[in-house]
Protein backbone atom coordinates (compact mmCIF):
# COMPACT_ATOMS: atom_id res chain seq x y z
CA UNK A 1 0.00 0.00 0.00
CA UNK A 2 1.06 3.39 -0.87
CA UNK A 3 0.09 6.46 1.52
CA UNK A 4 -2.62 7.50 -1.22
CA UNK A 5 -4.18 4.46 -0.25
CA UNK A 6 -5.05 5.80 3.64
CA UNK A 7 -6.37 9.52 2.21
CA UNK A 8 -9.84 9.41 3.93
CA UNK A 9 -10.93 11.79 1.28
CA UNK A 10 -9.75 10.16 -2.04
CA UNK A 11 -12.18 8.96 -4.60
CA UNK A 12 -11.55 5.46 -5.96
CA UNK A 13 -14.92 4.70 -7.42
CA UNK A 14 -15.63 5.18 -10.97
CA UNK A 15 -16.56 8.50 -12.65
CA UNK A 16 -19.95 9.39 -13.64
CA UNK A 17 -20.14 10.45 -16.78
CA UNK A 18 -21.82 13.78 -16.62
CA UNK A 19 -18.99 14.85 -14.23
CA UNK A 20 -16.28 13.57 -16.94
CA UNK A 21 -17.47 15.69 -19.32
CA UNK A 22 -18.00 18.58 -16.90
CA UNK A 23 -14.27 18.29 -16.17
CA UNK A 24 -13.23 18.09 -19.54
CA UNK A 25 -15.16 21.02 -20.45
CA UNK A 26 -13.25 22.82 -17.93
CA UNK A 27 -10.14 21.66 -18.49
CA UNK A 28 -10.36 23.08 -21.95
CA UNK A 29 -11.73 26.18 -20.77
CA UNK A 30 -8.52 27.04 -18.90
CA UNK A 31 -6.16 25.16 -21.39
CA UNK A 32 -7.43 27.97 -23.88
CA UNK A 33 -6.95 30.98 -21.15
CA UNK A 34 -3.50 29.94 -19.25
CA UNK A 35 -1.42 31.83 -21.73
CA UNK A 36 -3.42 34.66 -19.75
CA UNK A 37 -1.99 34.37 -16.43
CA UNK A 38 0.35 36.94 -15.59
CA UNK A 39 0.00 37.51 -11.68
CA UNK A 40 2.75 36.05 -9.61
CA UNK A 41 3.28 31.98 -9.37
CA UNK A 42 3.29 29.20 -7.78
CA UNK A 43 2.36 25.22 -8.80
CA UNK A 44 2.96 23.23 -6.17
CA UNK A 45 2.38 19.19 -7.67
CA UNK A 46 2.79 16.00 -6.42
CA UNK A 47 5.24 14.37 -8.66
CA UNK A 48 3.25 10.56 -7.68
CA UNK A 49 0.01 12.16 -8.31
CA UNK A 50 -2.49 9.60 -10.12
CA UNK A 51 -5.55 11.47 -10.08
CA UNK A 52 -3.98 14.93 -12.05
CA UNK A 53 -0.70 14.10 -14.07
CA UNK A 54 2.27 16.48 -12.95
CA UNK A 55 2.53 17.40 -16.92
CA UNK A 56 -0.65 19.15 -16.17
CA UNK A 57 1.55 21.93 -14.12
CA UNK A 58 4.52 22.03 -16.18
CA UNK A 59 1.78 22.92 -18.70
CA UNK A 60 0.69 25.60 -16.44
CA UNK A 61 4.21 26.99 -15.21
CA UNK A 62 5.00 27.14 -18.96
CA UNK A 63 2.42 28.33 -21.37
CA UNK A 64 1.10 31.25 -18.31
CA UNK A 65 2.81 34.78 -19.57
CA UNK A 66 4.42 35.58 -16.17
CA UNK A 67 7.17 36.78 -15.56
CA UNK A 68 7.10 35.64 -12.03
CA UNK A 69 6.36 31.88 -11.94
CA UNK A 70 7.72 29.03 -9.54
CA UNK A 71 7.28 25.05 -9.99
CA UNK A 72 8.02 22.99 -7.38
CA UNK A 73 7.06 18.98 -7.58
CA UNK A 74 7.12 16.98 -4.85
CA UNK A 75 9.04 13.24 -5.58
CA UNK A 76 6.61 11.37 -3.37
CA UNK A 77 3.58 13.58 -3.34
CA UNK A 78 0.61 12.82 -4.43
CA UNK A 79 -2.94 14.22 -5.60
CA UNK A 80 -3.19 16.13 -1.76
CA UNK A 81 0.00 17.41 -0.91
CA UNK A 82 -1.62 19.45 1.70
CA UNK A 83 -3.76 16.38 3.37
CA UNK A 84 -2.46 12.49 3.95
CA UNK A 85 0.78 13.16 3.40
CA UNK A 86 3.74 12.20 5.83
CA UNK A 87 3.96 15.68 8.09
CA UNK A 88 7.26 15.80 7.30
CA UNK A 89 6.21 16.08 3.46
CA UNK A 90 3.03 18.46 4.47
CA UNK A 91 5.34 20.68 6.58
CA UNK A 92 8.04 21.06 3.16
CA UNK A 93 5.05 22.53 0.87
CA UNK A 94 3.91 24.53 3.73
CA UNK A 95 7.70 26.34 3.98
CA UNK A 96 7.80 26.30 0.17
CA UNK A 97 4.26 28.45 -0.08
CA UNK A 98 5.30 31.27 3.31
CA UNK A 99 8.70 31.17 1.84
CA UNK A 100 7.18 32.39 -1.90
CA UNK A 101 4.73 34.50 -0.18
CA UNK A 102 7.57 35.92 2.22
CA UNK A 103 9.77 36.54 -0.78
CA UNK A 104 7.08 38.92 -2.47
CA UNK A 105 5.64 41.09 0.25
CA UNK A 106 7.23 44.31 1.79
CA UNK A 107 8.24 43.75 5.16
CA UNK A 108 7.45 46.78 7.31
């Protein structure tokens, strides 16, 4: 068993239908906009994600138009990096987001 397997709030059953094509609906609507993005950021991805491939972000860090853009993948993480992951994993992407966030404000 892999630590994905213990996630309380993972979904292993199979997907209705109307939702798949909700999803892909969406996924194209943002696919077409991306190039758009040109606030500040950050994709934080589970590099053993099996719900959203990883690609997905590199995608994401690479077609947005920012000039100020951060990947970071997590080796071992998967779909919820944030939630039943190892706390030693869950306390790395926690640093790695107040460190960005620390990084861009003015300190008074």
């Amino acid at each position: 068993m892999v630590m994905a397997d213990y996630n309380v709030i993972s979904y292993s059953d199979k997907m209705r239908l109307r939702t798949a094509i909700e999803l892909l609906k969406a996924t194209r609507d943002v696919e077409s906009q991306v190039e758009k993005v040109s606030s500040p950021l950050l994709v934080l991805h589970g590099a053993a994600d099996k719900v959203t491939d990883p690609l997905v972000s590199k995608f994401l860090y690479e077609s947005a138009c920012s000039q100020d853009k951060t990947l970071k993948l997590y080796d071992e993480g998967y779909h919820c990096i944030l939630e039943g992951e190892p706390d030693d994993r869950i306390s790395a992407v926690v640093y790695d987001i107040i460190s960005w966030l620390n990084s861009r404000c003015a300190l008074f």
